[in-house]
Protein backbone atom coordinates (compact mmCIF):
# COMPACT_ATOMS: atom_id res chain seq x y z
CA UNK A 1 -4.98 -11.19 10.80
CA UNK A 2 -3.10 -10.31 7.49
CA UNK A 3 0.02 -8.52 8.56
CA UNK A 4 0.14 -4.76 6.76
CA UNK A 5 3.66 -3.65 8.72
CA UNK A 6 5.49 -2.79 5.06
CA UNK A 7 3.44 -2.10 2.17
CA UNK A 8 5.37 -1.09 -0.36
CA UNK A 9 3.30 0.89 -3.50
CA UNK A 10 5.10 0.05 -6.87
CA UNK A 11 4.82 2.34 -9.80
CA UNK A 12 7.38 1.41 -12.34
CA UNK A 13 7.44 5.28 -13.85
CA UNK A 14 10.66 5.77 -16.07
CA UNK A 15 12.68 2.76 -14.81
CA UNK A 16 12.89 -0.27 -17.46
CA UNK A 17 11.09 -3.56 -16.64
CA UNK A 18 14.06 -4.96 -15.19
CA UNK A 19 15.29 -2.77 -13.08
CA UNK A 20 12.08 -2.39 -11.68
CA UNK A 21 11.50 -5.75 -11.10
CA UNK A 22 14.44 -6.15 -9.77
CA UNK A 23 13.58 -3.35 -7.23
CA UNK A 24 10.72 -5.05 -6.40
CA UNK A 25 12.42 -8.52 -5.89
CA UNK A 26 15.12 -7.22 -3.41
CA UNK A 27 12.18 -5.61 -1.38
CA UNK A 28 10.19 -9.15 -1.57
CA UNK A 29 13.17 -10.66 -0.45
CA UNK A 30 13.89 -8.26 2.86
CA UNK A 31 9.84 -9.44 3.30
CA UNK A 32 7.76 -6.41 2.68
CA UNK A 33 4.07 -7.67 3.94
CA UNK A 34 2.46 -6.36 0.92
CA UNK A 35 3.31 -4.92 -2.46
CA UNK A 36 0.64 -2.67 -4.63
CA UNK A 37 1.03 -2.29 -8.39
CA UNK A 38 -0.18 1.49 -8.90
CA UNK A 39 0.05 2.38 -12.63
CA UNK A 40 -1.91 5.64 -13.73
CA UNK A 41 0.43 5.66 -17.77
CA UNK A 42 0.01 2.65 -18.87
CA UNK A 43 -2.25 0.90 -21.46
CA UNK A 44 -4.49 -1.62 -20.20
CA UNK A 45 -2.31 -4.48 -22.26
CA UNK A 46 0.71 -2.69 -20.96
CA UNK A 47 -0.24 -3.05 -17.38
CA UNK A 48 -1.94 -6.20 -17.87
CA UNK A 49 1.51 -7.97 -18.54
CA UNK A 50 3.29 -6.05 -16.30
CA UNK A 51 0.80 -7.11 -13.60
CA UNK A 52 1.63 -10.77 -14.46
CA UNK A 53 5.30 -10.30 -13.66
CA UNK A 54 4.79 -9.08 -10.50
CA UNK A 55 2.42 -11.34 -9.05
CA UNK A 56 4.72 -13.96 -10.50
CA UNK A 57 7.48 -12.35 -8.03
CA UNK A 58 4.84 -11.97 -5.28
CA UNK A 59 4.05 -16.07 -5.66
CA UNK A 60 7.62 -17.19 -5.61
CA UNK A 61 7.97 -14.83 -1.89
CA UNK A 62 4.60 -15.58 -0.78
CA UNK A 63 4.13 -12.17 -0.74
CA UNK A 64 0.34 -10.94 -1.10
CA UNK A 65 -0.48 -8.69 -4.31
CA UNK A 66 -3.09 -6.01 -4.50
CA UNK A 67 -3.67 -3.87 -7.41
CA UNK A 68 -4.65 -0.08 -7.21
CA UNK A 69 -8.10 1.15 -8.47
CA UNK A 70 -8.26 -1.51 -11.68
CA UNK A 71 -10.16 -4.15 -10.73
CA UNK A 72 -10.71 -5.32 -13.87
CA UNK A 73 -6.73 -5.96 -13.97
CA UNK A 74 -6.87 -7.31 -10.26
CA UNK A 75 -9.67 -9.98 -11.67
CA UNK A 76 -8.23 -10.56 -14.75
CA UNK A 77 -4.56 -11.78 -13.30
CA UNK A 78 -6.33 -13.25 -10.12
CA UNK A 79 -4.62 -10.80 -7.75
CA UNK A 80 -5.02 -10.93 -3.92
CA UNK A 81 -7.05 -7.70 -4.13
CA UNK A 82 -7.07 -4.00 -4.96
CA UNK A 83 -6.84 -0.91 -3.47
CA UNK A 84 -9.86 1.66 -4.27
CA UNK A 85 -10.12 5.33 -3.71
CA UNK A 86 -13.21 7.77 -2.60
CA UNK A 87 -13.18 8.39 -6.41
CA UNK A 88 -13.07 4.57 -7.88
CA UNK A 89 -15.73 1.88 -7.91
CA UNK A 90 -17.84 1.86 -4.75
CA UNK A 91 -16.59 -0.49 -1.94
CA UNK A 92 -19.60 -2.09 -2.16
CA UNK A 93 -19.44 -3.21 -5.48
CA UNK A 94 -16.03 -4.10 -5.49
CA UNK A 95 -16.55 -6.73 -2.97
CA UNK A 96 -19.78 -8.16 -4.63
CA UNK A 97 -17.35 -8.20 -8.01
CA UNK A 98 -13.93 -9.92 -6.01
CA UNK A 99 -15.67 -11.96 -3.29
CA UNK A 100 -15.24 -12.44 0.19
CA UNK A 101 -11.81 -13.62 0.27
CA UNK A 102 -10.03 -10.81 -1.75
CA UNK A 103 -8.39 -7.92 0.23
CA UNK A 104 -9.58 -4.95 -0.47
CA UNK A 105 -7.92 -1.42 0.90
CA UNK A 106 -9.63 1.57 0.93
CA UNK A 107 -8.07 4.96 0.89
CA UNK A 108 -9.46 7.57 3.73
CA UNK A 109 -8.35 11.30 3.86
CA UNK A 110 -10.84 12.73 6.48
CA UNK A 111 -12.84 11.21 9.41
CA UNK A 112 -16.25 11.58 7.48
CA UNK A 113 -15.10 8.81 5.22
CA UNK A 114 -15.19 5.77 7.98
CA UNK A 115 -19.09 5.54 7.64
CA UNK A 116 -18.69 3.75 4.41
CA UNK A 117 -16.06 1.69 5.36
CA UNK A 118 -18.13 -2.09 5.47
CA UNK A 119 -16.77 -4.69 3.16
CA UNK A 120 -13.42 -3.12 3.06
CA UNK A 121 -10.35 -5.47 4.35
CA UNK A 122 -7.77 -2.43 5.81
CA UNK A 123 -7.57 1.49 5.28
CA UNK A 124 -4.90 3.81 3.50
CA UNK A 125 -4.80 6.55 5.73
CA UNK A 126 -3.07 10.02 4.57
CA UNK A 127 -1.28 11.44 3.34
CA UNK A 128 0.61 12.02 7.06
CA UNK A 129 3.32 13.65 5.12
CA UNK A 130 3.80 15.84 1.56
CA UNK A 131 5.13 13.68 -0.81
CA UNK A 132 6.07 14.15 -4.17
CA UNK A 133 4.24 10.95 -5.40
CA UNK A 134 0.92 12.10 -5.02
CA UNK A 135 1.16 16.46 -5.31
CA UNK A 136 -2.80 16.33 -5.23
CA UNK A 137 -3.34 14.89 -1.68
CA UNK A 138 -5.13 16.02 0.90
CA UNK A 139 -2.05 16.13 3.91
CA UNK A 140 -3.68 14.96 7.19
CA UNK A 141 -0.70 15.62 9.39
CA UNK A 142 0.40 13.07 12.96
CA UNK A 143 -2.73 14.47 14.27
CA UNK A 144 -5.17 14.05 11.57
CA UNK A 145 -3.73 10.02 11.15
CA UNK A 146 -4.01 9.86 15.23
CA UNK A 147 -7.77 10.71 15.28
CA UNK A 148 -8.75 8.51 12.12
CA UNK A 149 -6.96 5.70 13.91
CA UNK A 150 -8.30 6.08 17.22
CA UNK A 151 -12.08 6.10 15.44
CA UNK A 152 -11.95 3.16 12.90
CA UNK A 153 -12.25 -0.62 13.68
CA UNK A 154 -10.22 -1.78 11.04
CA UNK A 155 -6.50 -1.93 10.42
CA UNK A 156 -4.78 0.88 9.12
CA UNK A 157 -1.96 1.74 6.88
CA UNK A 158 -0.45 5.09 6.96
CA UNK A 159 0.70 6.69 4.04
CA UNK A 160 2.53 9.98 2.33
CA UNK A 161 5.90 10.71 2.79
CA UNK A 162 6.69 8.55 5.71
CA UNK A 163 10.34 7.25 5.43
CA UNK A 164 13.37 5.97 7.93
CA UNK A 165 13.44 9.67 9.61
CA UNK A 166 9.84 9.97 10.27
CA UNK A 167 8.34 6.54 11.40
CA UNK A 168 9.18 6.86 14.85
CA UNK A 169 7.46 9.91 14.67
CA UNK A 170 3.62 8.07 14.39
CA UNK A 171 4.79 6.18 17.79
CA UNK A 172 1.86 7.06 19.21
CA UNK A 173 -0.80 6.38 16.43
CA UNK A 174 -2.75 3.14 16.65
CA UNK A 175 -1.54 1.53 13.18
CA UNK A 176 -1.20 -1.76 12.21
CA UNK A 177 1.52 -0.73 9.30
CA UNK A 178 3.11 1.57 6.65
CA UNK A 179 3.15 2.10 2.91
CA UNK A 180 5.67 3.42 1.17
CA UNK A 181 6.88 4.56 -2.06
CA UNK A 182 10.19 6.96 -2.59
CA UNK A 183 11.85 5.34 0.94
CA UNK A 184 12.14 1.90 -0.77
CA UNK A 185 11.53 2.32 -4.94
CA UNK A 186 14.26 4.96 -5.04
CA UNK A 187 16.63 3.64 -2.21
CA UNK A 188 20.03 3.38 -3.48
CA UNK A 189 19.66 -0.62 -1.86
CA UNK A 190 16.36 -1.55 -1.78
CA UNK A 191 16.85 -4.96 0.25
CA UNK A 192 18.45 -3.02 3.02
CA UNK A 193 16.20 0.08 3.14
CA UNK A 194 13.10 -2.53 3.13
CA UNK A 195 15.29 -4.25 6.14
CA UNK A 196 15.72 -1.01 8.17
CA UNK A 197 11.96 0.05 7.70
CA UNK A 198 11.03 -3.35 9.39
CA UNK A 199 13.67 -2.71 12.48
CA UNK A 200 12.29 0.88 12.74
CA UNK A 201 8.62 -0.06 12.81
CA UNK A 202 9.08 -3.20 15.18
CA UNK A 203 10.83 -0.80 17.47
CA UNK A 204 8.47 1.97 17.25
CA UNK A 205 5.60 -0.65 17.37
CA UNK A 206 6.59 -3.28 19.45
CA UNK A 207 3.97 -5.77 20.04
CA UNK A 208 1.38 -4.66 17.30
């Protein structure tokens, strides 16, 4: 099974290219599992090259790449996958576009949601916590994450707000990993922050 323990979601926002990429490289090098490309500003050509770059970086750490909601950028680079909301292309579709062997994540806010869940690879659960990266979300809360988990049969990723201070927090809920934005992309080291969000979750969720 594809491991999902730190996903880290990459938006590159006001930061130049390089500094974000070289963000992105120190958390590829402290071995985040995952890394997702979310751009909602830019152009199409804009994120088109951009997406190149980083699955350049992802290649050179073996790292798998997954874009969020374009598939057209995900097939057009040759990306590992994408990562589709309740509002984006059906999952459905998306597979018979990408194929069998691309991942593709699927975001989940209520329990409702996990009868059209065929086709899809893992599920973004959340948000568990308010976070400033997405104001709009709907915030499930430990409990709401807890009974989503204990109902689905595929793996899921937890996300909104979680950080070093709260992971130990979702002990408890059956997860196979984390994504993350704010407690790695705005880390004052982002090798070492990746590093201690691996420690944290391996202790929290020791043999998962």
């Amino acid at each position: 099974m594809k491991s999902f323990k730190i996903y880290l979601v990459a938006s590159k926002g006001e930061k130049s290219e390089s500094e974000f990429l070289n963000i992105l490289e120190a958390s590829l090098k402290a071995k985040i599992d995952i890394l997702q490309l979310r751009e909602k500003n830019l152009s199409t050509l804009e994120f088109y090259n951009l997406a190149l770059k980083v699955k350049a970086l992802c290649e050179k750490y073996n790292t798998p790449f997954v874009i969020n909601d374009r598939i057209d950028i995900a097939m057009a680079v040759n990306a590992n996958g994408v990562h589709i909301g309740q509002k984006d292309m059906p999952l459905k579709k998306a597979r018979e576009l990408l194929g069998e062997d691309k991942i593709i994540g699927l975001t989940i806010n209520h329990k409702s949601e996990l009868a059209n869940t065929q086709g899809a690879t893992y599920l973004g659960v959340g948000a568990v916590f308010a976070t400033p990266s997405k104001q709009d979300c709907v915030v499930l809360g430990i409990d709401g994450l807890k009974e989503i988990a204990s109902l689905a049969s595929l793996p899921i990723v937890a996300i909104g707000g979680i950080d070093e201070v709260n992971l130990n927090l979702l002990k408890d809920c059956n997860i196979q990993g984390i994504a993350v934005v704010r407690a790695i992309m705005q880390a004052n080291d982002p090798y070492i922050a990746t590093l201690n969000l691996r420690s944290i979750f391996d202790k929290t969720f020791i043999g998962k």
